[in-house]
PDB file of N, CA and C in Angstrom:
ATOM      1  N   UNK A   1      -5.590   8.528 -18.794  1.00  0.00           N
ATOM      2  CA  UNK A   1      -5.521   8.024 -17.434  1.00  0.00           C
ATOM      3  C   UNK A   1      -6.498   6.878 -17.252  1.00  0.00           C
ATOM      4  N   UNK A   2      -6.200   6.115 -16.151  1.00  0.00           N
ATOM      5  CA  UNK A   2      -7.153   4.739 -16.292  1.00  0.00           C
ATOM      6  C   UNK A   2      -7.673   5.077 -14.982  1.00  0.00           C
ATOM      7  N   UNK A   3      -8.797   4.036 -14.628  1.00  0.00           N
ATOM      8  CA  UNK A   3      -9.608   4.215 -13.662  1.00  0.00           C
ATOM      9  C   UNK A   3      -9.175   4.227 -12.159  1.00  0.00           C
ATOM     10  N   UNK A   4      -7.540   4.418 -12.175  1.00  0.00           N
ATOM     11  CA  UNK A   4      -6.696   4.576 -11.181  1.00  0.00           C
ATOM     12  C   UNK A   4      -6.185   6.226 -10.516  1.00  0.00           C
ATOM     13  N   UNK A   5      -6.611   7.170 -11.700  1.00  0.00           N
ATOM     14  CA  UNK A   5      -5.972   8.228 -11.493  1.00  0.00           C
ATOM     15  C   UNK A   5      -4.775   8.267 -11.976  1.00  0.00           C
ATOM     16  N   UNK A   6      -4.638   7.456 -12.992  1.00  0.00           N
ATOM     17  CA  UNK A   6      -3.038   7.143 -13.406  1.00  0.00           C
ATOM     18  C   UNK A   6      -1.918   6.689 -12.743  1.00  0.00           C
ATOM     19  N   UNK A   7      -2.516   6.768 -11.379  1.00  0.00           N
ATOM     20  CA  UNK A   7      -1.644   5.876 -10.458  1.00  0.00           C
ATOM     21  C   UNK A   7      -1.086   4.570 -11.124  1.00  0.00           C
ATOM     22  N   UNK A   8       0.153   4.215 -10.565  1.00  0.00           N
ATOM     23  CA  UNK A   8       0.822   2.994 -11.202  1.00  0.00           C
ATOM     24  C   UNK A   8       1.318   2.274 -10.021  1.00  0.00           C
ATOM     25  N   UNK A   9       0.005   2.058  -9.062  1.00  0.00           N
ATOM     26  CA  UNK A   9       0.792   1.248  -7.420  1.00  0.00           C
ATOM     27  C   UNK A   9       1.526   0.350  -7.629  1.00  0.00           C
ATOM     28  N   UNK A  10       2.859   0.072  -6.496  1.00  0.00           N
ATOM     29  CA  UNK A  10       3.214  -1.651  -6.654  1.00  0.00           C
ATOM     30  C   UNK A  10       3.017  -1.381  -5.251  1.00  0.00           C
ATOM     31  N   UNK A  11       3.371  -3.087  -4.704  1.00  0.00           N
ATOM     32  CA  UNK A  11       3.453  -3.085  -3.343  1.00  0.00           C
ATOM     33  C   UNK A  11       4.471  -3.774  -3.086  1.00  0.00           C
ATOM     34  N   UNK A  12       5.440  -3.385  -2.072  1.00  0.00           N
ATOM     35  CA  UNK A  12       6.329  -4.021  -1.317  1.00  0.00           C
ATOM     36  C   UNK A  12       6.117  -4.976   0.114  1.00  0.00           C
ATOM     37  N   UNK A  13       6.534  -5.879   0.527  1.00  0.00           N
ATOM     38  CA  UNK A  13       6.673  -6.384   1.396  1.00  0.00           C
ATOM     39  C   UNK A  13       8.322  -6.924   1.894  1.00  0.00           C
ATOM     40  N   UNK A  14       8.808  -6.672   3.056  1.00  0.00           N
ATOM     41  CA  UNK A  14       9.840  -7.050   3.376  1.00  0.00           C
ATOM     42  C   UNK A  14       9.475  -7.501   4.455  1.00  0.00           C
ATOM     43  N   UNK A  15      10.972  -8.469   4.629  1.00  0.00           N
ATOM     44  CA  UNK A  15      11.204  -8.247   6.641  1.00  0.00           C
ATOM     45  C   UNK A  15      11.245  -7.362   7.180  1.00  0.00           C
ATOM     46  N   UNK A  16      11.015  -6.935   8.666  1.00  0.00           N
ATOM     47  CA  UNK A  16      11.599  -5.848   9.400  1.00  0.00           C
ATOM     48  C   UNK A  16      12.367  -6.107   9.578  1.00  0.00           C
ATOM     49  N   UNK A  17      13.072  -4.818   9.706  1.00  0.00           N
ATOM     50  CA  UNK A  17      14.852  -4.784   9.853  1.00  0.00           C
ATOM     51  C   UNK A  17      14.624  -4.622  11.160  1.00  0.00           C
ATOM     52  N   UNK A  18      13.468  -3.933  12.092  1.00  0.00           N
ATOM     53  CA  UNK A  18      13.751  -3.553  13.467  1.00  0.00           C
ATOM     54  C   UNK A  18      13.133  -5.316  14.408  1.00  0.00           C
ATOM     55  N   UNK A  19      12.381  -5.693  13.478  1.00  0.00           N
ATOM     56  CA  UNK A  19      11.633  -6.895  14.383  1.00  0.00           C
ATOM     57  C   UNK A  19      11.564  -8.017  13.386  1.00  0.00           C
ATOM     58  N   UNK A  20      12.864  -9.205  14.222  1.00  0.00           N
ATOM     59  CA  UNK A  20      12.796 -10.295  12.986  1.00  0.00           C
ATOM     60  C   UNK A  20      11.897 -10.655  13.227  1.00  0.00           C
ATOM     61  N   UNK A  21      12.020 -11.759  11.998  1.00  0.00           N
ATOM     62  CA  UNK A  21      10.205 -12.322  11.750  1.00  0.00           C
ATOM     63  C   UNK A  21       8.925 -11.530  11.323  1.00  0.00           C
ATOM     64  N   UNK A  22       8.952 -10.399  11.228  1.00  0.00           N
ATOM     65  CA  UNK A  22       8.023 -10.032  11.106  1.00  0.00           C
ATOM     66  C   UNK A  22       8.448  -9.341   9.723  1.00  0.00           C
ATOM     67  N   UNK A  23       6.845  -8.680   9.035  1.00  0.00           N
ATOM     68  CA  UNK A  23       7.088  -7.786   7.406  1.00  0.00           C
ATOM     69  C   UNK A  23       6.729  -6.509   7.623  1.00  0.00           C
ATOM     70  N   UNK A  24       7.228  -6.249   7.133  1.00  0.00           N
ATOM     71  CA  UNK A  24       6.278  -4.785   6.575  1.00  0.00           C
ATOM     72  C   UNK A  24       6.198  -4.114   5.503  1.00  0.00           C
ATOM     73  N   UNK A  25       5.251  -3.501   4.667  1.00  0.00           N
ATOM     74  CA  UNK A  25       5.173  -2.826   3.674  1.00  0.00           C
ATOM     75  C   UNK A  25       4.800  -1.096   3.476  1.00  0.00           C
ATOM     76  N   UNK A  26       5.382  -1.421   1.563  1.00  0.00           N
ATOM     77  CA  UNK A  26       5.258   0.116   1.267  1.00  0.00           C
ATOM     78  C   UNK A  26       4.445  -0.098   0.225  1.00  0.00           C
ATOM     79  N   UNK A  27       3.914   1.145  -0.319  1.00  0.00           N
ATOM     80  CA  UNK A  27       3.062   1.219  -1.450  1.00  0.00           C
ATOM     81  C   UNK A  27       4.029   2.587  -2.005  1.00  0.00           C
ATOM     82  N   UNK A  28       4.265   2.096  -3.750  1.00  0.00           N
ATOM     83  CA  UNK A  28       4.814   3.182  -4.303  1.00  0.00           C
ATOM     84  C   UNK A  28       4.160   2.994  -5.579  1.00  0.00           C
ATOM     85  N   UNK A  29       4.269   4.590  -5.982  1.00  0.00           N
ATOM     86  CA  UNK A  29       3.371   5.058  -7.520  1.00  0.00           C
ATOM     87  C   UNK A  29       4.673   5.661  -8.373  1.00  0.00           C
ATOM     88  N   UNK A  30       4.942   4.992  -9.449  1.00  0.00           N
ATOM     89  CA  UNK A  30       6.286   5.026 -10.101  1.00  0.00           C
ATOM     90  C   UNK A  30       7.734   4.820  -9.289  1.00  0.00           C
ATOM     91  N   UNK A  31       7.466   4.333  -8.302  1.00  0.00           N
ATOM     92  CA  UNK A  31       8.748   4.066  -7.488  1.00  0.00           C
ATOM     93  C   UNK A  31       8.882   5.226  -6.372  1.00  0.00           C
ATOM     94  N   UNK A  32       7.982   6.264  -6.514  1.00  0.00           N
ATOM     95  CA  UNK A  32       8.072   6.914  -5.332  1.00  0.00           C
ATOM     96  C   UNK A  32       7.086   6.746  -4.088  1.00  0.00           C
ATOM     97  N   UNK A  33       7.780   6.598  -2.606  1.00  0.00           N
ATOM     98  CA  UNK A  33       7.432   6.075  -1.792  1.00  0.00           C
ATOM     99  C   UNK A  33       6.097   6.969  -1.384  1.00  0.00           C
ATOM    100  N   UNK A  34       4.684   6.508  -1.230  1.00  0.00           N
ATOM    101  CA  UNK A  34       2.914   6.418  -0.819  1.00  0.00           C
ATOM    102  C   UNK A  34       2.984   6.726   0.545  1.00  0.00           C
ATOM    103  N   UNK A  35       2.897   5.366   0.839  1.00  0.00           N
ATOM    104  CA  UNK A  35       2.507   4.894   2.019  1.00  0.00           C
ATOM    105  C   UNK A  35       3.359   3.923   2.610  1.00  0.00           C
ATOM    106  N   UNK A  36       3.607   3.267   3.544  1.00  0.00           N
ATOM    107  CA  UNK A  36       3.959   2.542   4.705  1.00  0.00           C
ATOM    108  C   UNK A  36       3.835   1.935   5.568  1.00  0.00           C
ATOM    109  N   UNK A  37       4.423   1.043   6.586  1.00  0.00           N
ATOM    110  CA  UNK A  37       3.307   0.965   7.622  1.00  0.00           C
ATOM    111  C   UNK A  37       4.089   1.307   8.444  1.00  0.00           C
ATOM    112  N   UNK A  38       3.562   1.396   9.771  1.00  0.00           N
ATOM    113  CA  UNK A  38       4.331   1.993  10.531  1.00  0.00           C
ATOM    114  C   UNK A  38       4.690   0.802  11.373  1.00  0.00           C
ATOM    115  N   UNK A  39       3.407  -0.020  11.750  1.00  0.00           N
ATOM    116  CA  UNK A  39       3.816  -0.929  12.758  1.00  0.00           C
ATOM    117  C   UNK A  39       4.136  -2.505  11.696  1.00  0.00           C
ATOM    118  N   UNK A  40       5.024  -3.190  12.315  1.00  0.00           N
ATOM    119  CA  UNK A  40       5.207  -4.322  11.459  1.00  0.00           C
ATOM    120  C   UNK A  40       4.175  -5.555  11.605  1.00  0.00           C
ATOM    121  N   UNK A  41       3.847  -6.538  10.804  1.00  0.00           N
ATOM    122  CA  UNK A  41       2.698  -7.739  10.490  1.00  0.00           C
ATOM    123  C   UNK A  41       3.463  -9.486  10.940  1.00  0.00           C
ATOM    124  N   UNK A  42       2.854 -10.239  11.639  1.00  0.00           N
ATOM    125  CA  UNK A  42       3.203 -11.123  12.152  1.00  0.00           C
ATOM    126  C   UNK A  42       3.621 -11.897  10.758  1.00  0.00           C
ATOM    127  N   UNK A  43       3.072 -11.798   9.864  1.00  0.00           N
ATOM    128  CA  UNK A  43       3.230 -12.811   8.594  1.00  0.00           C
ATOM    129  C   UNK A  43       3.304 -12.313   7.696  1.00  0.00           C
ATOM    130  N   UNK A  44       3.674 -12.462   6.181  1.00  0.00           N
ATOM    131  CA  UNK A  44       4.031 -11.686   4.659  1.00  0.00           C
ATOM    132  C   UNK A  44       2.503 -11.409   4.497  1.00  0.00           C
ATOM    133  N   UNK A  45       1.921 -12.807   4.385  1.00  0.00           N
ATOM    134  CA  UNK A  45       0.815 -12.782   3.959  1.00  0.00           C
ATOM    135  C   UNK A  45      -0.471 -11.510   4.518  1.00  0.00           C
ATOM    136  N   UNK A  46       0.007 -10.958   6.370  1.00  0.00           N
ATOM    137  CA  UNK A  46      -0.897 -10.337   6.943  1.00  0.00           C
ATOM    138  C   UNK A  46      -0.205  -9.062   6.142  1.00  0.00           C
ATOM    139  N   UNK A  47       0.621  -8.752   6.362  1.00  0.00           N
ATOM    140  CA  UNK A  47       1.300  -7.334   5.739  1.00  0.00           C
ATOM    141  C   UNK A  47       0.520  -7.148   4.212  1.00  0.00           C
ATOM    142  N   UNK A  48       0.415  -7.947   3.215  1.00  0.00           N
ATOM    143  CA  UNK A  48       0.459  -7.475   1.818  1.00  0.00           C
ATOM    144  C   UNK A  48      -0.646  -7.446   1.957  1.00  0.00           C
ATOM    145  N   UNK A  49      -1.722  -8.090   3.072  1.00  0.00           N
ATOM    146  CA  UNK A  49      -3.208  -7.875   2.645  1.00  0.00           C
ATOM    147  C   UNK A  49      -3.826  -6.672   3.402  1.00  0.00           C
ATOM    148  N   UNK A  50      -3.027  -6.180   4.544  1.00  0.00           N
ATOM    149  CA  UNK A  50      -3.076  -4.652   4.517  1.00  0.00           C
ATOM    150  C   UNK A  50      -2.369  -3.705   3.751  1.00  0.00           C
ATOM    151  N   UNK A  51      -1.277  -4.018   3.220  1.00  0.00           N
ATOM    152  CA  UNK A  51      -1.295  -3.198   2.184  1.00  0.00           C
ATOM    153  C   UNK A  51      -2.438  -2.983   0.653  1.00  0.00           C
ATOM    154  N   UNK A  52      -2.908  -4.195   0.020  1.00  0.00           N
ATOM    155  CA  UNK A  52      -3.257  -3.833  -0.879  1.00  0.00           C
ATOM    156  C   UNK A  52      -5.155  -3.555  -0.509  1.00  0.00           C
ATOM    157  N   UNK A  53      -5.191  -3.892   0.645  1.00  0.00           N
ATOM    158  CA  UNK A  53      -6.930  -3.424   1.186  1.00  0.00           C
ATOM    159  C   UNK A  53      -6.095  -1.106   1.186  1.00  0.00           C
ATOM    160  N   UNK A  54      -5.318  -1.392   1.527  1.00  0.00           N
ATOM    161  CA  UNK A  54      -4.862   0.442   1.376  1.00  0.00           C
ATOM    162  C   UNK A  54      -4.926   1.053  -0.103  1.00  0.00           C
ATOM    163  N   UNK A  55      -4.110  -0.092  -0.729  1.00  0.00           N
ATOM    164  CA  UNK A  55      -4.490   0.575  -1.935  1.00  0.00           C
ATOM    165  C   UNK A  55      -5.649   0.912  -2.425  1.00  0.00           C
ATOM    166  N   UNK A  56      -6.275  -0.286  -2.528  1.00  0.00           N
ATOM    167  CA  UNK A  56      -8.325   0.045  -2.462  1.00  0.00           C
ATOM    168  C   UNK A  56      -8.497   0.822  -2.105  1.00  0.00           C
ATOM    169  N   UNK A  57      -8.353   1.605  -1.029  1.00  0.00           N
ATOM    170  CA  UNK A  57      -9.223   2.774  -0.465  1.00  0.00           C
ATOM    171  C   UNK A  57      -7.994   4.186  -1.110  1.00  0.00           C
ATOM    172  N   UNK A  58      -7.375   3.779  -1.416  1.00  0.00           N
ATOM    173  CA  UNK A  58      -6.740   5.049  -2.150  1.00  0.00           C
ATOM    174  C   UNK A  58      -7.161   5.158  -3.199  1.00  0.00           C
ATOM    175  N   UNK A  59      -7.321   4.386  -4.012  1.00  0.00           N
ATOM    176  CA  UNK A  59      -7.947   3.883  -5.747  1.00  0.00           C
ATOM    177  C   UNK A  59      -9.493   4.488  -5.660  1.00  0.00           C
ATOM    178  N   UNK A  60     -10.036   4.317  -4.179  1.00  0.00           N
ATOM    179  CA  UNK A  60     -11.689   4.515  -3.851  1.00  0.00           C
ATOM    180  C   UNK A  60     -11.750   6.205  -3.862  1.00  0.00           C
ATOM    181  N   UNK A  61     -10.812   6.746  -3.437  1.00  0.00           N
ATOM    182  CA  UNK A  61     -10.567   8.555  -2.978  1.00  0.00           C
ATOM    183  C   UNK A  61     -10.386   9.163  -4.473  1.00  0.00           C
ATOM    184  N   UNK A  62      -9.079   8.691  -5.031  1.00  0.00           N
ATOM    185  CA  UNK A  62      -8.966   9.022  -6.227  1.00  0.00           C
ATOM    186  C   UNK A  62     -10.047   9.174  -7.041  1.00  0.00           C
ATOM    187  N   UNK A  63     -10.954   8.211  -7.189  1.00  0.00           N
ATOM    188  CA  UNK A  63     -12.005   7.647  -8.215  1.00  0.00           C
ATOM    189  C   UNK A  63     -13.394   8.783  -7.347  1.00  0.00           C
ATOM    190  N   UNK A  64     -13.344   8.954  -6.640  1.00  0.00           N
ATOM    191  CA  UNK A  64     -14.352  10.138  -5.818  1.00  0.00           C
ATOM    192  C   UNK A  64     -14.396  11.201  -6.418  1.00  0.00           C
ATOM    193  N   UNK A  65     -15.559  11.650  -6.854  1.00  0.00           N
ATOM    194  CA  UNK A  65     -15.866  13.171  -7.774  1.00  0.00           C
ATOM    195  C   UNK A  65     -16.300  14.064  -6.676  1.00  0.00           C
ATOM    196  N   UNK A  66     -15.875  15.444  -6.150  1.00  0.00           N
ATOM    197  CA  UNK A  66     -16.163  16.333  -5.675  1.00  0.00           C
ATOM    198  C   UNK A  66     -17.944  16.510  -5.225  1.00  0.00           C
ATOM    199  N   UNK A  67     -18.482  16.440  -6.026  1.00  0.00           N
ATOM    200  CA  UNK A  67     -20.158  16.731  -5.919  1.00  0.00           C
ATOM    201  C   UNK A  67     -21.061  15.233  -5.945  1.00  0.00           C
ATOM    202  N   UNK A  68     -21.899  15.801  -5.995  1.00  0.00           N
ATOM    203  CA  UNK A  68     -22.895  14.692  -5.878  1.00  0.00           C
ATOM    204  C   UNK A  68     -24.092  15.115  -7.029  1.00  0.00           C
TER     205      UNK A  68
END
């Protein structure tokens, strides 16, 4: 396993289907669906950089050892 937890994130970004113009994303680990967003991002660019600041903090939990 790598310093991911073996996680294998990608990230998606689309249009919304409910609100043109706007994106939204998913985060999936082998193609099965993570995370989401719920609310949609004025721009691609705002969407993927909340998505992959999410991944970080998932990568940050994973990588967290129980004790101290």
């Amino acid at each position: 396993m790598g310093a991911n937890g073996g996680h294998l994130y990608t990230v998606e970004v689309r249009p919304s289907r409910h609100d043109p113009g706007r994106f939204t994303w998913a985060i999936r680990d082998r193609g099965k669906l993570v995370r989401g967003s719920y609310r949609p991002h004025a721009t691609e660019h705002a969407a993927r950089a909340v998505a992959l600041a999410e991944v970080e903090r998932m990568i940050g939990h994973d990588g967290q050892s129980g004790g101290t």
